[in-house]
PDB file of N, CA and C in Angstrom:
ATOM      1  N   UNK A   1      11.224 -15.924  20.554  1.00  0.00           N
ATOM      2  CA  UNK A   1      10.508 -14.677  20.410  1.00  0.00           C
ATOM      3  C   UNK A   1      11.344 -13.579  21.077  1.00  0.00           C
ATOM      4  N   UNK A   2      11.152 -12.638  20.730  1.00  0.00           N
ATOM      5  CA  UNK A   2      12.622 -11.324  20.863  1.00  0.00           C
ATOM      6  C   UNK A   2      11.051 -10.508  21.281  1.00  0.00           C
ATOM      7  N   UNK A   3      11.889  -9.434  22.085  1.00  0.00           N
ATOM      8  CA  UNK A   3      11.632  -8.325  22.746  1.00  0.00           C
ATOM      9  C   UNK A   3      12.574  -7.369  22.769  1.00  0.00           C
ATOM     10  N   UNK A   4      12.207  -6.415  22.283  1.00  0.00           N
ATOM     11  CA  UNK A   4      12.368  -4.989  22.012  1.00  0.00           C
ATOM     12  C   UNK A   4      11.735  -3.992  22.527  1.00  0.00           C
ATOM     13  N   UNK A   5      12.330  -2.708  22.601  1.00  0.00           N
ATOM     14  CA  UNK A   5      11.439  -1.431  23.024  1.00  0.00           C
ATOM     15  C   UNK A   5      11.525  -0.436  21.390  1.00  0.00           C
ATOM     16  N   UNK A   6      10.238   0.212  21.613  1.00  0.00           N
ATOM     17  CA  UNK A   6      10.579   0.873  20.487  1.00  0.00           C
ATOM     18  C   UNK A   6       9.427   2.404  21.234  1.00  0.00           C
ATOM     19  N   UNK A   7       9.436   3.298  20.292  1.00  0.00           N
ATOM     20  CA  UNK A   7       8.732   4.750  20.846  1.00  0.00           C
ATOM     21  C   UNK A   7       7.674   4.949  19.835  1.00  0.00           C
ATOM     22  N   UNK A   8       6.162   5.275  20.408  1.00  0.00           N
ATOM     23  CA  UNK A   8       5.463   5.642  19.481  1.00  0.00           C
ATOM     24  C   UNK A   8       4.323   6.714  20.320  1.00  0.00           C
ATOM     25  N   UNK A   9       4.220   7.882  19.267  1.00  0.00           N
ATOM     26  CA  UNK A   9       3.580   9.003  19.860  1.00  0.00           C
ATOM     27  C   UNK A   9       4.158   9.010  21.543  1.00  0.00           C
ATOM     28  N   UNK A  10       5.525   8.784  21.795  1.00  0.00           N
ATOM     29  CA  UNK A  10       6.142  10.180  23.010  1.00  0.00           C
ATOM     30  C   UNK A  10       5.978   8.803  23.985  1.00  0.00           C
ATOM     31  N   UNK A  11       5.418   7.366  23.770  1.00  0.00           N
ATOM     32  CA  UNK A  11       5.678   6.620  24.457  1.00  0.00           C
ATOM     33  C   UNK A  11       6.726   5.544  24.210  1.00  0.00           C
ATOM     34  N   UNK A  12       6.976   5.035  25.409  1.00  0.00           N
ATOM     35  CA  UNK A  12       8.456   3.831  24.864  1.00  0.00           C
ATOM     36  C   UNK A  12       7.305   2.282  25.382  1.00  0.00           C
ATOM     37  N   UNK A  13       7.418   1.524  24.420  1.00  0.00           N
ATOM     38  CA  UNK A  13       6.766   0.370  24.668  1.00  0.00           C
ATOM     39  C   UNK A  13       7.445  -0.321  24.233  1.00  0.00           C
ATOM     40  N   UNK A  14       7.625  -1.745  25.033  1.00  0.00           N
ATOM     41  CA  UNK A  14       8.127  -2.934  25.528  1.00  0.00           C
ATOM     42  C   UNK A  14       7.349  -3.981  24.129  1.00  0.00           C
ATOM     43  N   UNK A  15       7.317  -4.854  23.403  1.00  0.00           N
ATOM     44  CA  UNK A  15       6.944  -5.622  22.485  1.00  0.00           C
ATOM     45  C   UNK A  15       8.026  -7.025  22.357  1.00  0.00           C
ATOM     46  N   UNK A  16       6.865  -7.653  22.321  1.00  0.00           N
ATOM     47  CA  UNK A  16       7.510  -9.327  22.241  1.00  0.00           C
ATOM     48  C   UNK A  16       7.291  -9.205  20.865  1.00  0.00           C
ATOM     49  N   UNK A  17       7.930  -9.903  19.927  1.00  0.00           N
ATOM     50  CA  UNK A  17       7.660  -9.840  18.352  1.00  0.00           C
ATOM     51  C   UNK A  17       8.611 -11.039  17.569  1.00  0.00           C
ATOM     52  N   UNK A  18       8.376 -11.893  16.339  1.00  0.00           N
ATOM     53  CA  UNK A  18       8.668 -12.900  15.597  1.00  0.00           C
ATOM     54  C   UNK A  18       8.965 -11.951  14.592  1.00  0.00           C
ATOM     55  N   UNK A  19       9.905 -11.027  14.613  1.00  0.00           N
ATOM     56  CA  UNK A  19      10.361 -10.162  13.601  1.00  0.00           C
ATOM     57  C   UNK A  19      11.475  -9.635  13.698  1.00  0.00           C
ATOM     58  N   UNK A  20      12.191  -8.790  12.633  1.00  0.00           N
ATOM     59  CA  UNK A  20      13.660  -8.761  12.850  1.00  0.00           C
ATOM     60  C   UNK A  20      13.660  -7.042  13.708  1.00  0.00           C
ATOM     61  N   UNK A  21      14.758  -6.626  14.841  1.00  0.00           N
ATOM     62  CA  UNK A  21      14.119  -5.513  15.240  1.00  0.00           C
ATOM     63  C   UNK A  21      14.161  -3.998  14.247  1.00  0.00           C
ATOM     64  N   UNK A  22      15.418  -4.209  12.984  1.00  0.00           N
ATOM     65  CA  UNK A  22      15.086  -3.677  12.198  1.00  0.00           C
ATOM     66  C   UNK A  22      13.332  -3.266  12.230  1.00  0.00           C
ATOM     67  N   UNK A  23      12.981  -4.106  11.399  1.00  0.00           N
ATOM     68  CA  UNK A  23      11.236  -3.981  10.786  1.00  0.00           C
ATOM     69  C   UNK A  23      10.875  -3.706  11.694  1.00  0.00           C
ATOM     70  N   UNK A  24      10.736  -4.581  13.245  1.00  0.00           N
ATOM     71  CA  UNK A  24      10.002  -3.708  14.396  1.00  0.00           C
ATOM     72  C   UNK A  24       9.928  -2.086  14.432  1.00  0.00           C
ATOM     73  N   UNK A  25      11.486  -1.737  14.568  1.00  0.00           N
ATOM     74  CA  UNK A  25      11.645  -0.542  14.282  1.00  0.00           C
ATOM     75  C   UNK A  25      11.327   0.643  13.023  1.00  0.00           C
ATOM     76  N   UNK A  26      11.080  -0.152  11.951  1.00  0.00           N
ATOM     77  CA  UNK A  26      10.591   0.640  10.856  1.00  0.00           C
ATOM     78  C   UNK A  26       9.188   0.484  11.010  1.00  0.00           C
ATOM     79  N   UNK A  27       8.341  -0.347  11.289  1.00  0.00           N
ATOM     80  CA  UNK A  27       7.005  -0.136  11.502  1.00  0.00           C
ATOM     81  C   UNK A  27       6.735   0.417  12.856  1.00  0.00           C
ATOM     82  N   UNK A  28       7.094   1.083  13.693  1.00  0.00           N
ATOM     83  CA  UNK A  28       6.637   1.743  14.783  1.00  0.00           C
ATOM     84  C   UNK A  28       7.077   3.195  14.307  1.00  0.00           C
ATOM     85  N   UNK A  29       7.839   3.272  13.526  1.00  0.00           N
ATOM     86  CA  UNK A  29       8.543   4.499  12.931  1.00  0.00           C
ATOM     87  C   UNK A  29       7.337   5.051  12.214  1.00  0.00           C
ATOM     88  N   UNK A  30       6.615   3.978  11.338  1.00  0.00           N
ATOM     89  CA  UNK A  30       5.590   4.238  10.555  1.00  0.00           C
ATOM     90  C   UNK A  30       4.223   5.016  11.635  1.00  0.00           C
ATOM     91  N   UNK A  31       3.902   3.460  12.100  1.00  0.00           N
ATOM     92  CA  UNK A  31       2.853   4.277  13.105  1.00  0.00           C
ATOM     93  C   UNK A  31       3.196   5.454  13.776  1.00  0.00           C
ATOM     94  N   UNK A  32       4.213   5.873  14.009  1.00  0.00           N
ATOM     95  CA  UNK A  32       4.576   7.186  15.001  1.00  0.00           C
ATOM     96  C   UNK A  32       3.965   7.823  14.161  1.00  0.00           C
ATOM     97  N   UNK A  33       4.430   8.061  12.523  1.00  0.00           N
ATOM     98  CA  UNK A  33       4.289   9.503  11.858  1.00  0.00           C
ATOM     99  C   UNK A  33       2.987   9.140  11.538  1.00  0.00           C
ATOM    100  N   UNK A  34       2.073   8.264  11.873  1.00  0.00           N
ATOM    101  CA  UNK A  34       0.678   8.344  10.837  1.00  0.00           C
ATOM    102  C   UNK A  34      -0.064   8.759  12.749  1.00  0.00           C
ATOM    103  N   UNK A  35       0.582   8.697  13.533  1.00  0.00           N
ATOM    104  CA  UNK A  35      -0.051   9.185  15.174  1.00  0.00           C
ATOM    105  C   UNK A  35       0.237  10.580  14.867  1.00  0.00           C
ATOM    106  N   UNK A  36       0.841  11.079  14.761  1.00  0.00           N
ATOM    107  CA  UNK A  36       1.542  12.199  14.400  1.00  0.00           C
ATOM    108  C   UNK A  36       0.787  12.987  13.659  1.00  0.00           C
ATOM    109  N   UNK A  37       0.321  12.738  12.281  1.00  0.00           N
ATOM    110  CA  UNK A  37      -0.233  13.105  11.465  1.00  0.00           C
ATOM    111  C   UNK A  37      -1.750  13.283  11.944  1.00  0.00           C
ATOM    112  N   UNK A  38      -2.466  12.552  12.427  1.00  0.00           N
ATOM    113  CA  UNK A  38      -3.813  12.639  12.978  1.00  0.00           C
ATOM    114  C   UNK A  38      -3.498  13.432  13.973  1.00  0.00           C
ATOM    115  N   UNK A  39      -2.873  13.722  14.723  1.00  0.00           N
ATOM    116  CA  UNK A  39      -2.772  14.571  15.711  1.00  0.00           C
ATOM    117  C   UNK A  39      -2.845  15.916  15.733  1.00  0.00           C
ATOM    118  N   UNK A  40      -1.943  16.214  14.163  1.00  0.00           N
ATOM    119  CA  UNK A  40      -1.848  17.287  14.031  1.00  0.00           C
ATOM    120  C   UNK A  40      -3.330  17.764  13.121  1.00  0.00           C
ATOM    121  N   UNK A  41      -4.001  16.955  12.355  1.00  0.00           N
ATOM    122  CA  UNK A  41      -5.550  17.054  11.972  1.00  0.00           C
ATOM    123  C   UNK A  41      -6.363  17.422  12.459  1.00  0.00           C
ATOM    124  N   UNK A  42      -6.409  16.924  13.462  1.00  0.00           N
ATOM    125  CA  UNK A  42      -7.283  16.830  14.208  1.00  0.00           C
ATOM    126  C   UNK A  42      -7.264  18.015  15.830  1.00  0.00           C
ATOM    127  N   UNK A  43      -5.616  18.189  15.884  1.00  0.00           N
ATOM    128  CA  UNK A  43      -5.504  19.355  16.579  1.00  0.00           C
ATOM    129  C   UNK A  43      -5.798  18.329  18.040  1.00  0.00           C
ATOM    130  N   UNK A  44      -6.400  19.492  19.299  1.00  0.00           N
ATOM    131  CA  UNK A  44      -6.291  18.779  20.456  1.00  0.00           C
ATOM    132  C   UNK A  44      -7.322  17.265  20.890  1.00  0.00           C
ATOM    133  N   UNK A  45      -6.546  16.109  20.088  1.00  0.00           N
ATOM    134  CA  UNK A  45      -7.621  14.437  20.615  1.00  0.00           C
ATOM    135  C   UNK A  45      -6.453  14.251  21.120  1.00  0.00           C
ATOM    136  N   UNK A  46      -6.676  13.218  21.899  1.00  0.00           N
ATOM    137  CA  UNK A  46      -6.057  12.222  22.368  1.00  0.00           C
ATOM    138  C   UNK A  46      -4.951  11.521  21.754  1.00  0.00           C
ATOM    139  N   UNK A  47      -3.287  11.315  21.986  1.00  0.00           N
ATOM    140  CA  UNK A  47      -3.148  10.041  21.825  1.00  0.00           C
ATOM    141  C   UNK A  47      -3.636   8.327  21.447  1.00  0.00           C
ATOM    142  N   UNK A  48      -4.642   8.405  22.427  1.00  0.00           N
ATOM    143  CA  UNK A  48      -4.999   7.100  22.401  1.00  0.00           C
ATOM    144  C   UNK A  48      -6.320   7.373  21.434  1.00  0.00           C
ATOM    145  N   UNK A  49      -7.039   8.325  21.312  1.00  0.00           N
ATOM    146  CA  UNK A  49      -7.891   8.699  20.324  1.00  0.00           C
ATOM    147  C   UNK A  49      -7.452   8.309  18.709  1.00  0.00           C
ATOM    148  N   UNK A  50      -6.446   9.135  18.576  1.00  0.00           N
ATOM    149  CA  UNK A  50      -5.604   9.114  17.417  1.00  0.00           C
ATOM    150  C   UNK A  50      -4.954   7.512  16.616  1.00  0.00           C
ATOM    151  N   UNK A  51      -4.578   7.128  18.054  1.00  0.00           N
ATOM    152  CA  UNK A  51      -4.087   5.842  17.262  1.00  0.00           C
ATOM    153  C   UNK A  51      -4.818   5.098  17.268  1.00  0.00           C
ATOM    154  N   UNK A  52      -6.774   5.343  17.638  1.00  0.00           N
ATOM    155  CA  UNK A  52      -7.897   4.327  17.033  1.00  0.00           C
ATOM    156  C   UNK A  52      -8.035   5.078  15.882  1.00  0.00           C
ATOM    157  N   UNK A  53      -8.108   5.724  15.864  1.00  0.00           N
ATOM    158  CA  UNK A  53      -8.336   6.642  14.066  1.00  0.00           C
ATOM    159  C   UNK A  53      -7.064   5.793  13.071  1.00  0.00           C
ATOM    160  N   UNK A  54      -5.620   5.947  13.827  1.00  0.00           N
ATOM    161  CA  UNK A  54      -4.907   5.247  12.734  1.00  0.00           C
ATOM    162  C   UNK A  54      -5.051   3.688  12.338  1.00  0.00           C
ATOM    163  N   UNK A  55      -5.472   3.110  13.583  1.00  0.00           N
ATOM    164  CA  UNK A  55      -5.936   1.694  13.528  1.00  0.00           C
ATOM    165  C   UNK A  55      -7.552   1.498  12.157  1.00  0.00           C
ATOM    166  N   UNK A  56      -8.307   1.991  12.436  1.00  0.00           N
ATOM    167  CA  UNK A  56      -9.066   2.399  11.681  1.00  0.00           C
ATOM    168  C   UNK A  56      -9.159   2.467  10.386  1.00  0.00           C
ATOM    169  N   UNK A  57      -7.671   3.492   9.758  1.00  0.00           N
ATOM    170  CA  UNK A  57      -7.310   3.437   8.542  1.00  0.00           C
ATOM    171  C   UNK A  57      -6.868   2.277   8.001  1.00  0.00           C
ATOM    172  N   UNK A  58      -5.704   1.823   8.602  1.00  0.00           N
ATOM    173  CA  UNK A  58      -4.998   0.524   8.592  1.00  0.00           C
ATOM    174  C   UNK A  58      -5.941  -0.206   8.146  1.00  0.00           C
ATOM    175  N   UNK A  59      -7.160  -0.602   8.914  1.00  0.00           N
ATOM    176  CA  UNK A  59      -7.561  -1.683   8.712  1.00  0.00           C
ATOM    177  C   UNK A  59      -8.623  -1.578   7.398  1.00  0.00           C
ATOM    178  N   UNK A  60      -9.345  -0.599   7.379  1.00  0.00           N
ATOM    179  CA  UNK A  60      -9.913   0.190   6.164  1.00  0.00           C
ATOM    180  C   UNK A  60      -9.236  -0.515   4.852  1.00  0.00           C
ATOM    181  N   UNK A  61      -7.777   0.094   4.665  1.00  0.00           N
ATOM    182  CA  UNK A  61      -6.887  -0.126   3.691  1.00  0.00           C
ATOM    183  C   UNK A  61      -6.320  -1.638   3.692  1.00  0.00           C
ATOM    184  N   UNK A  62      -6.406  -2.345   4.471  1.00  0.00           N
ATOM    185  CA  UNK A  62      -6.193  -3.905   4.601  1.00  0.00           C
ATOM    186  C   UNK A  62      -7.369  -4.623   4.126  1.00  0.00           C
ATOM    187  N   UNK A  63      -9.081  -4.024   4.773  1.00  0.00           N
ATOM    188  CA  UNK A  63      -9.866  -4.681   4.089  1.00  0.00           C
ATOM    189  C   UNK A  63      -9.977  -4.451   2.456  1.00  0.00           C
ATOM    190  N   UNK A  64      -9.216  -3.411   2.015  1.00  0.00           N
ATOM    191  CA  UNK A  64      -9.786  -3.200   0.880  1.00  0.00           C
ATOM    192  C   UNK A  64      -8.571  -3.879  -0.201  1.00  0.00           C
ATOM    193  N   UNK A  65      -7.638  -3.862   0.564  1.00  0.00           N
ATOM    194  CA  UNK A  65      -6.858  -4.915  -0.714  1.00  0.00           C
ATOM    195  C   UNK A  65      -6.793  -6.202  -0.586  1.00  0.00           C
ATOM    196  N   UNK A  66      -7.778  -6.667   0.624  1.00  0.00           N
ATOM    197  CA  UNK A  66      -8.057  -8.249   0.812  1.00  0.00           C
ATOM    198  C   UNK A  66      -8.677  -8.433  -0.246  1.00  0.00           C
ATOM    199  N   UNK A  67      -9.835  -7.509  -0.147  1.00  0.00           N
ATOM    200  CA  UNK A  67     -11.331  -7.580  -0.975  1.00  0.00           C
ATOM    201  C   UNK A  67     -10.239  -7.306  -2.791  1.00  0.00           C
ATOM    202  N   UNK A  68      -9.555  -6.852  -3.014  1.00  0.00           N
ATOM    203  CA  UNK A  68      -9.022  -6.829  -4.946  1.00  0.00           C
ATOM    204  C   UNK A  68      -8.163  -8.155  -4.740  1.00  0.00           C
ATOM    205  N   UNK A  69      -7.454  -8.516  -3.809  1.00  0.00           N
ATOM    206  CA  UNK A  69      -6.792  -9.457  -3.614  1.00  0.00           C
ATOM    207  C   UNK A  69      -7.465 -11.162  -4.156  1.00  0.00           C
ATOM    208  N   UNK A  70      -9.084 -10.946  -3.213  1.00  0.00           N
ATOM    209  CA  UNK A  70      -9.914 -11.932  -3.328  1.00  0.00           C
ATOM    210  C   UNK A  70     -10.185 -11.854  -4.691  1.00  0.00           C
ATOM    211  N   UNK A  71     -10.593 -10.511  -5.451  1.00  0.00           N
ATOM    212  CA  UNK A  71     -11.476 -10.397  -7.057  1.00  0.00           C
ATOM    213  C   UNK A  71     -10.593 -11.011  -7.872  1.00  0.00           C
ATOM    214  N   UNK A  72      -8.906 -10.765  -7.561  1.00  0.00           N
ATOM    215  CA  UNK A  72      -7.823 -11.317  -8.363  1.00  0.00           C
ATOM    216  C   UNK A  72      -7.201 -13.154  -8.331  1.00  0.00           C
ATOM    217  N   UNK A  73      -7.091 -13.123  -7.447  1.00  0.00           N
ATOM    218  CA  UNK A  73      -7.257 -14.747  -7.238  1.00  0.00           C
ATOM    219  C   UNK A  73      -8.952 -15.510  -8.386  1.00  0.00           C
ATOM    220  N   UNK A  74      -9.652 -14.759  -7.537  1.00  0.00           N
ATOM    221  CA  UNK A  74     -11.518 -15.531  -8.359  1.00  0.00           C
ATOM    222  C   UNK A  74     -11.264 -15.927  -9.796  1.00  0.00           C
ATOM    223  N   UNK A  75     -10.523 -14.132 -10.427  1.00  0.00           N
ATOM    224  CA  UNK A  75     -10.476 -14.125 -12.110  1.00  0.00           C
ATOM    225  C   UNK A  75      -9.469 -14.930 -12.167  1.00  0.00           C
ATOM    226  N   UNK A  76      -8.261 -15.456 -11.567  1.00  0.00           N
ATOM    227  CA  UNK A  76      -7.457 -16.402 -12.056  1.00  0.00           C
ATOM    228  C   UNK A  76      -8.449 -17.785 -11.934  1.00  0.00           C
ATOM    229  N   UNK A  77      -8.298 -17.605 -11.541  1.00  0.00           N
ATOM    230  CA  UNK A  77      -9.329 -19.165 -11.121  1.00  0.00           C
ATOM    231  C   UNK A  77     -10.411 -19.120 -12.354  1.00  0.00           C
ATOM    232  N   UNK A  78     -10.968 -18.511 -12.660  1.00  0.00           N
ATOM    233  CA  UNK A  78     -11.770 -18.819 -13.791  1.00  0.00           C
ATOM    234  C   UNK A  78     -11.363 -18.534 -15.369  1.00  0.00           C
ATOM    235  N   UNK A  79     -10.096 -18.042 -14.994  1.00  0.00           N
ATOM    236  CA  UNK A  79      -9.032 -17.696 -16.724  1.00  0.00           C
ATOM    237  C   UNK A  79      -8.564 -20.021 -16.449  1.00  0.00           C
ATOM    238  N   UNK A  80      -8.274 -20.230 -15.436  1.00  0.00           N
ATOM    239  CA  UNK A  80      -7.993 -21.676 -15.421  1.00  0.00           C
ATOM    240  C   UNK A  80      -9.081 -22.725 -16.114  1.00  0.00           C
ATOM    241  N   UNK A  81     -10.036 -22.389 -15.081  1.00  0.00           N
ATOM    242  CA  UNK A  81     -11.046 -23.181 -15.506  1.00  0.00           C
ATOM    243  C   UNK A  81     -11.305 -23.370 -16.797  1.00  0.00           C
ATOM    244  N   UNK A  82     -11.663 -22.127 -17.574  1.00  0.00           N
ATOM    245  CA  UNK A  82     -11.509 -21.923 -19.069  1.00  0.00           C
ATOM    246  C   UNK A  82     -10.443 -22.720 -19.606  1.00  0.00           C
ATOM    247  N   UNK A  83      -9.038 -22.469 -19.110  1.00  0.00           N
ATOM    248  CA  UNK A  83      -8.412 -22.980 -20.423  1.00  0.00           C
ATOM    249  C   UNK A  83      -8.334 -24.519 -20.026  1.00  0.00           C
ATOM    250  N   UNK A  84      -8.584 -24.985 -18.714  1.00  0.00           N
ATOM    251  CA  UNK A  84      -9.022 -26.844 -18.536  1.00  0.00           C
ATOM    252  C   UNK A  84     -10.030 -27.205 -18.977  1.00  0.00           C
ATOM    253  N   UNK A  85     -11.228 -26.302 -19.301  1.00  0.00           N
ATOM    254  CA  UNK A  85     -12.266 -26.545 -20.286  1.00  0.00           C
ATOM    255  C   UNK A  85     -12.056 -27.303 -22.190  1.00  0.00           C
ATOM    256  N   UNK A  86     -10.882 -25.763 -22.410  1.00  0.00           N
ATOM    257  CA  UNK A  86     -10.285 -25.717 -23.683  1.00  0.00           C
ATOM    258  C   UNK A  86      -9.920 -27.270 -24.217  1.00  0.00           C
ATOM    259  N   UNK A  87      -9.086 -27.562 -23.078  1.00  0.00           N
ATOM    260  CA  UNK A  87      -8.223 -28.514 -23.135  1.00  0.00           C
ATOM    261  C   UNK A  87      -8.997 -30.445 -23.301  1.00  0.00           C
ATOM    262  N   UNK A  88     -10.121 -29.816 -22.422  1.00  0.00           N
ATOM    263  CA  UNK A  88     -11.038 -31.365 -22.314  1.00  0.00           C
ATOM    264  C   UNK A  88     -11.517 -31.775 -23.297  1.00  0.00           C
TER     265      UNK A  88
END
């Protein structure tokens, strides 16, 4: 497991990570500008305010392509069933 520092919203944090530090570094790059972006929305919150708002989104947008993810798998699964039906 590798450790790296990387900077997000004006802080430098220390991270243990199973990733290459490239990507470390491109996903903290990410979160910076989406801290960034709420910040500037929202005008004077918090740091630590902000990056529960971005956490928030994240996860928003994770549940929601679990949830098409799940509908897409189901309809394969029953385009199968059908054609092992066909077949019997």
């Amino acid at each position: 497991m590798a450790v790296d520092r990387v900077k997000i919203a004006g802080y430098e944090i220390q991270i243990r990570h199973d990733t290459t530090p490239d990507r470390l570094a491109r996903l903290a790059s990410w979160i910076d500008k989406l801290v960034r972006e709420k910040k500037e929305k929202f005008g004077n919150i918090s740091v630590a305010r902000c990056a529960l708002l971005v956490a928030l989104d994240l996860a928003d947008k994770l549940d929601e392509q679990r949830g098409l993810f799940e509908e897409e798998v189901a309809e394969k699964v029953r385009r199968l069933v059908r054609g092992i039906d066909e077949v019997i």
